[in-house]
N, C-alpha and C. Protein backbone atom coordinates (compact mmCIF):
# COMPACT_ATOMS: atom_id res chain seq x y z
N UNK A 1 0.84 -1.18 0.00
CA UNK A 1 0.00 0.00 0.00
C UNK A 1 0.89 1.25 0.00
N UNK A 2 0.46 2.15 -0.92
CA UNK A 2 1.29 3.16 -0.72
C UNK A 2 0.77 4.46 -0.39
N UNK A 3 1.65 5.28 0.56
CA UNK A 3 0.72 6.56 1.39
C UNK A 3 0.75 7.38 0.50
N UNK A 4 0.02 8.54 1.28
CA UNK A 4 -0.17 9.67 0.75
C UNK A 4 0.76 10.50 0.51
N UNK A 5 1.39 10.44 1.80
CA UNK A 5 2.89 11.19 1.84
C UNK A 5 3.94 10.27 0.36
N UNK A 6 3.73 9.40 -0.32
CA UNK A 6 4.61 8.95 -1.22
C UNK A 6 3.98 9.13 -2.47
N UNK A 7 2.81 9.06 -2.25
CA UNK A 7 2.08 9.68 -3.83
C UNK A 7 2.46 10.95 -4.26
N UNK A 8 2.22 11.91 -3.08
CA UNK A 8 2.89 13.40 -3.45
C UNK A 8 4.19 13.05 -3.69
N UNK A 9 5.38 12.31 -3.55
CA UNK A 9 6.45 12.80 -3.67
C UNK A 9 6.94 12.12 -4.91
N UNK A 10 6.18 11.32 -5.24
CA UNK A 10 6.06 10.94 -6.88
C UNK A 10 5.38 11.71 -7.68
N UNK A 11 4.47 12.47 -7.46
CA UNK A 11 4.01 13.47 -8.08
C UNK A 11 4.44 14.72 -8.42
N UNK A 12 5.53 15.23 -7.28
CA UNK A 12 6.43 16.18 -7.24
C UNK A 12 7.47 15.75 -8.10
N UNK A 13 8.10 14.48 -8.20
CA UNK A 13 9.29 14.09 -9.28
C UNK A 13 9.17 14.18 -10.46
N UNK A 14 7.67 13.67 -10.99
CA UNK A 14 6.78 13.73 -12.15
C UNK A 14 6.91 14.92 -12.57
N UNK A 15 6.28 15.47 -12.20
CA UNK A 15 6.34 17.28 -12.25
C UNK A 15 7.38 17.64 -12.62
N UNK A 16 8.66 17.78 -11.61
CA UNK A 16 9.64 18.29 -12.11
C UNK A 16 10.35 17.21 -13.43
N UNK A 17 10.01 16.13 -13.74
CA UNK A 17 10.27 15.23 -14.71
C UNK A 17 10.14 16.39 -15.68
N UNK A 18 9.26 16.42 -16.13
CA UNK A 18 8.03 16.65 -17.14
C UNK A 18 8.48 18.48 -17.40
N UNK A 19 8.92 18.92 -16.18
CA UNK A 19 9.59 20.65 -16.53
C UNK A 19 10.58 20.63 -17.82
N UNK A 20 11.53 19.63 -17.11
CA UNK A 20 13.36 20.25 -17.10
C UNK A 20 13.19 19.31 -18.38
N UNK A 21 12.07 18.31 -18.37
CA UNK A 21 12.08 17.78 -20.40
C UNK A 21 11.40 18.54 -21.67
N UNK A 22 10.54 19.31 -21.12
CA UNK A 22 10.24 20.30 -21.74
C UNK A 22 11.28 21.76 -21.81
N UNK A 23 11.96 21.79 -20.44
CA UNK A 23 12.86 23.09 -20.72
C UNK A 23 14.06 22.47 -22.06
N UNK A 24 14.23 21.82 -22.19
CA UNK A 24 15.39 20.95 -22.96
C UNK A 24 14.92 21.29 -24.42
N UNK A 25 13.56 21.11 -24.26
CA UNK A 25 13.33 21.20 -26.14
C UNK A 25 12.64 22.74 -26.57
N UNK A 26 12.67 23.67 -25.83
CA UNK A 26 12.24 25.07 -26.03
C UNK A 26 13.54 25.86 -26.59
N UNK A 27 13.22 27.01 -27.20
CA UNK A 27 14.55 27.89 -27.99
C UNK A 27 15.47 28.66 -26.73
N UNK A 28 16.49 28.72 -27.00
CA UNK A 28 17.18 29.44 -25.93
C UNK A 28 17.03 31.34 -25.97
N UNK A 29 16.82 31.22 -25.27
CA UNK A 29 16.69 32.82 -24.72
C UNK A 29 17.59 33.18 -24.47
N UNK A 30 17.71 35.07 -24.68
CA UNK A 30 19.80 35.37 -24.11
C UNK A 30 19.61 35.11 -22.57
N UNK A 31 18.65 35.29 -21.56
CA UNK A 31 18.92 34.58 -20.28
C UNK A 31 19.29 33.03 -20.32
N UNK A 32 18.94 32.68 -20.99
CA UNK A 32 19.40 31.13 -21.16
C UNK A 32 20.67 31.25 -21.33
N UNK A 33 20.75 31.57 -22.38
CA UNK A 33 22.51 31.48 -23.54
C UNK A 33 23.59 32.20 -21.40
N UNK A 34 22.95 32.95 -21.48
CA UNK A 34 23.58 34.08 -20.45
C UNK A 34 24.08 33.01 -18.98
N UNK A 35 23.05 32.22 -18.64
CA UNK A 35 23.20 31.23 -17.79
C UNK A 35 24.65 30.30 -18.34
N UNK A 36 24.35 29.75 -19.32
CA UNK A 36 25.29 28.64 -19.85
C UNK A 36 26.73 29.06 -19.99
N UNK A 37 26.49 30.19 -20.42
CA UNK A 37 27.86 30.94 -20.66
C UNK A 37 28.10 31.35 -19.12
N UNK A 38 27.96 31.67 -18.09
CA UNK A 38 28.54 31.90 -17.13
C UNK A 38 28.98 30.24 -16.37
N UNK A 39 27.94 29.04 -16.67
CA UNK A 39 28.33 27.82 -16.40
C UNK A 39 29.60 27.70 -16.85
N UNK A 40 29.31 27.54 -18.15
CA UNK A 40 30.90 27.29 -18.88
C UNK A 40 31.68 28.12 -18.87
N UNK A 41 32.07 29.29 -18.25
CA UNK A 41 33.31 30.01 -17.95
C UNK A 41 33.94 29.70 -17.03
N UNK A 42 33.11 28.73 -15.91
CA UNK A 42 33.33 28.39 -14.59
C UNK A 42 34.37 27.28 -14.89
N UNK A 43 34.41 26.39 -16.35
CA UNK A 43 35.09 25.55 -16.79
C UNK A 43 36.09 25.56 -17.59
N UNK A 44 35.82 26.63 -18.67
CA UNK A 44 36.92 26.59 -19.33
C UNK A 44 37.33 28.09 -19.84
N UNK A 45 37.16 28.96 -18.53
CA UNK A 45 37.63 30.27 -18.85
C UNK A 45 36.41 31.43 -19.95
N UNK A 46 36.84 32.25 -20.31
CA UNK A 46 36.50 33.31 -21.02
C UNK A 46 36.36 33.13 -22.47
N UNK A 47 37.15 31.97 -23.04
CA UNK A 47 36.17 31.38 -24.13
C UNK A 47 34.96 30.79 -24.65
N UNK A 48 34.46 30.61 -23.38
CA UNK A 48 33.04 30.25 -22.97
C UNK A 48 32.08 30.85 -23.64
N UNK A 49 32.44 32.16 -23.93
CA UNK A 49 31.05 33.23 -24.89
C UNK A 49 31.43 32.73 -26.43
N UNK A 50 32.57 32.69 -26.91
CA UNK A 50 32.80 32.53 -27.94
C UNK A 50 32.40 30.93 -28.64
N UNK A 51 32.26 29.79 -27.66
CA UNK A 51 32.12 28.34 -28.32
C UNK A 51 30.54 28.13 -28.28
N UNK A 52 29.70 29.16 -26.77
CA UNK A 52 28.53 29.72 -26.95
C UNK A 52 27.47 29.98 -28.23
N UNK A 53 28.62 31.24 -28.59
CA UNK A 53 28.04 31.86 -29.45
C UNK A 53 27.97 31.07 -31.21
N UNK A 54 28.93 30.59 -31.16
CA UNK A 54 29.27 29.60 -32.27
C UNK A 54 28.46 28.42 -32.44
N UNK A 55 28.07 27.84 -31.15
CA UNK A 55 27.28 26.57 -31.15
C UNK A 55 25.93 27.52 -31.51
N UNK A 56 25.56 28.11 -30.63
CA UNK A 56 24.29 28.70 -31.53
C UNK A 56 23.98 29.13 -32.93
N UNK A 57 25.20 29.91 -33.18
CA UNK A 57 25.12 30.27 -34.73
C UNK A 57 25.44 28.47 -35.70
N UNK A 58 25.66 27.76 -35.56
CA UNK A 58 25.68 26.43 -35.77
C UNK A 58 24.65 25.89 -35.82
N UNK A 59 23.81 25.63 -34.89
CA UNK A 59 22.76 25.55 -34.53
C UNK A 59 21.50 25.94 -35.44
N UNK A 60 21.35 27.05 -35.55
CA UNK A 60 20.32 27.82 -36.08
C UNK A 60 19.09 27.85 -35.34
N UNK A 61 18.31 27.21 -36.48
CA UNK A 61 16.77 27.06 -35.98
C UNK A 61 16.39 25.93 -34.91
N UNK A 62 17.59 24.73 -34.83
CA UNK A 62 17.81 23.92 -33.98
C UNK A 62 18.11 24.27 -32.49
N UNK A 63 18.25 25.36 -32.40
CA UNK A 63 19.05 25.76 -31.24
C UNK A 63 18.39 25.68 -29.63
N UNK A 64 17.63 24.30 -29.66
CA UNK A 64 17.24 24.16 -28.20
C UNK A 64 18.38 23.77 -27.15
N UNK A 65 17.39 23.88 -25.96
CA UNK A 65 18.82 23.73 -24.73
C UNK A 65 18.76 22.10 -24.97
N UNK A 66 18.63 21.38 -25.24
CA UNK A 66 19.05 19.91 -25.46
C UNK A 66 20.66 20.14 -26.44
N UNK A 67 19.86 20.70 -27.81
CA UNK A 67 20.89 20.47 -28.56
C UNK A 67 22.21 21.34 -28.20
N UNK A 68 21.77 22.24 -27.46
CA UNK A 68 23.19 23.23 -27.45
C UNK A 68 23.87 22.60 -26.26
N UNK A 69 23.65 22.44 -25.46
CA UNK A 69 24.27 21.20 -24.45
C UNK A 69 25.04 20.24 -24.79
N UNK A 70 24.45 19.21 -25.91
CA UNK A 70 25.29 18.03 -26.76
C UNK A 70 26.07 18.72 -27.45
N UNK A 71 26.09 19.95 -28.19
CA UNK A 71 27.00 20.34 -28.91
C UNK A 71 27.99 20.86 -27.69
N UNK A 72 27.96 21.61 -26.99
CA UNK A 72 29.18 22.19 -26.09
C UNK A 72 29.69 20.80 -25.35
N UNK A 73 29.03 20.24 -24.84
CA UNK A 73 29.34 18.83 -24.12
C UNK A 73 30.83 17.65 -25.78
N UNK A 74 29.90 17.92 -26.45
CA UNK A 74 31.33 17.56 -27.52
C UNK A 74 32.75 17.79 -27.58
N UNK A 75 32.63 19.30 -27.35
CA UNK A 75 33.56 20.06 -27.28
C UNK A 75 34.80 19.95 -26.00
N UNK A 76 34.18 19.20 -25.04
CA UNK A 76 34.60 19.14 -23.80
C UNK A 76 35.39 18.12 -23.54
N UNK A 77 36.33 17.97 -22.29
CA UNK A 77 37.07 16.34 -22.17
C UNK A 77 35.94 15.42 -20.81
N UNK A 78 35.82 14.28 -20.67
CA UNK A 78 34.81 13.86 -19.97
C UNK A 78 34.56 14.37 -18.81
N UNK A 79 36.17 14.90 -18.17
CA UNK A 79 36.06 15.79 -16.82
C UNK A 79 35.60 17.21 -16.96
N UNK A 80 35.42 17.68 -17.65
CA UNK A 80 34.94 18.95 -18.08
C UNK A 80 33.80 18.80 -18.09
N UNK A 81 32.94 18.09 -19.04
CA UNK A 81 31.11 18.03 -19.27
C UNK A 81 31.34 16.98 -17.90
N UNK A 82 32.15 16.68 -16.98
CA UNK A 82 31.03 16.33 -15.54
C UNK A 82 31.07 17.65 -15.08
N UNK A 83 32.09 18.00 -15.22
CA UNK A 83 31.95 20.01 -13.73
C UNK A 83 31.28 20.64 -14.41
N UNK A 84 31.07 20.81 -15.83
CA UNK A 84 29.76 21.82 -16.81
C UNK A 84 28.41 21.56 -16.03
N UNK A 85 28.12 19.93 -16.16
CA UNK A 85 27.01 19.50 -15.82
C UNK A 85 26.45 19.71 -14.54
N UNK A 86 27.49 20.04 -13.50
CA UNK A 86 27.36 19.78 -12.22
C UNK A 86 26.86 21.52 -12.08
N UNK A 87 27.67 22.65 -12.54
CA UNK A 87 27.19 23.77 -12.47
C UNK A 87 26.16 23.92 -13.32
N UNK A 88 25.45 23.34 -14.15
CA UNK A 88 24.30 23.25 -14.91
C UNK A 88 22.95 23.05 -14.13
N UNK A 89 23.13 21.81 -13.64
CA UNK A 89 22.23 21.21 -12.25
C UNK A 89 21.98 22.45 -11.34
N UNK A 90 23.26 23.10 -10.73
CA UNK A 90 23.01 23.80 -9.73
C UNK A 90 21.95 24.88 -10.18
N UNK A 91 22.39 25.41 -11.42
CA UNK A 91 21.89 26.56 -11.94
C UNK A 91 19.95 26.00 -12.24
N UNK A 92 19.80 25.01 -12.44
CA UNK A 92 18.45 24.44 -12.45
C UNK A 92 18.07 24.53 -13.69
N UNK A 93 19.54 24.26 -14.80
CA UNK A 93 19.18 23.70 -16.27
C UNK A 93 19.38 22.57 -16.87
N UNK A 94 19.77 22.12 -15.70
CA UNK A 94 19.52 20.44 -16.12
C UNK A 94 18.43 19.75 -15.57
């Protein structure tokens, strides 16, 4: 049997499931871009606006936060897209 108190907190996971998969496939906004780029400066310095700006212009019409993620995450060495990711999370874009 499962309580009440555990239904809500599956419902609350759901929820936030269902946000951060929808935030993934929406267009990036310069608060967005603005977020990521301060993530990734945290990693690999002040080139961060520039591989930014490039993956977007790359990008184009594609340019959701899923895809711009896999593209900068490319770019990266495996220890790098974990500390990207980890300041990504914090920031509440992953």
């Amino acid at each position: 049997k499962i309580s009440a108190l555990d239904i809500e907190k599956i419902l609350r996971d759901v929820a936030q499931w269902v946000l951060r998969a929808s935030q993934r496939q929406q267009q990036i906004t310069p608060e967005t871009a603005g977020a990521i780029i301060e993530c990734l400066t945290q990693v690999v310095g002040p080139v961060a606006r520039v591989m930014v700006e490039d993956a977007l212009e790359d990008l184009e019409q594609q340019a959701t936060l899923s895809n711009l993620l896999s593209n900068l995450a490319g770019q990266l060495s495996p220890e790098r897209v974990q500390q990207f990711a980890r300041y990504l999370h914090e920031r509440g874009l992953t």
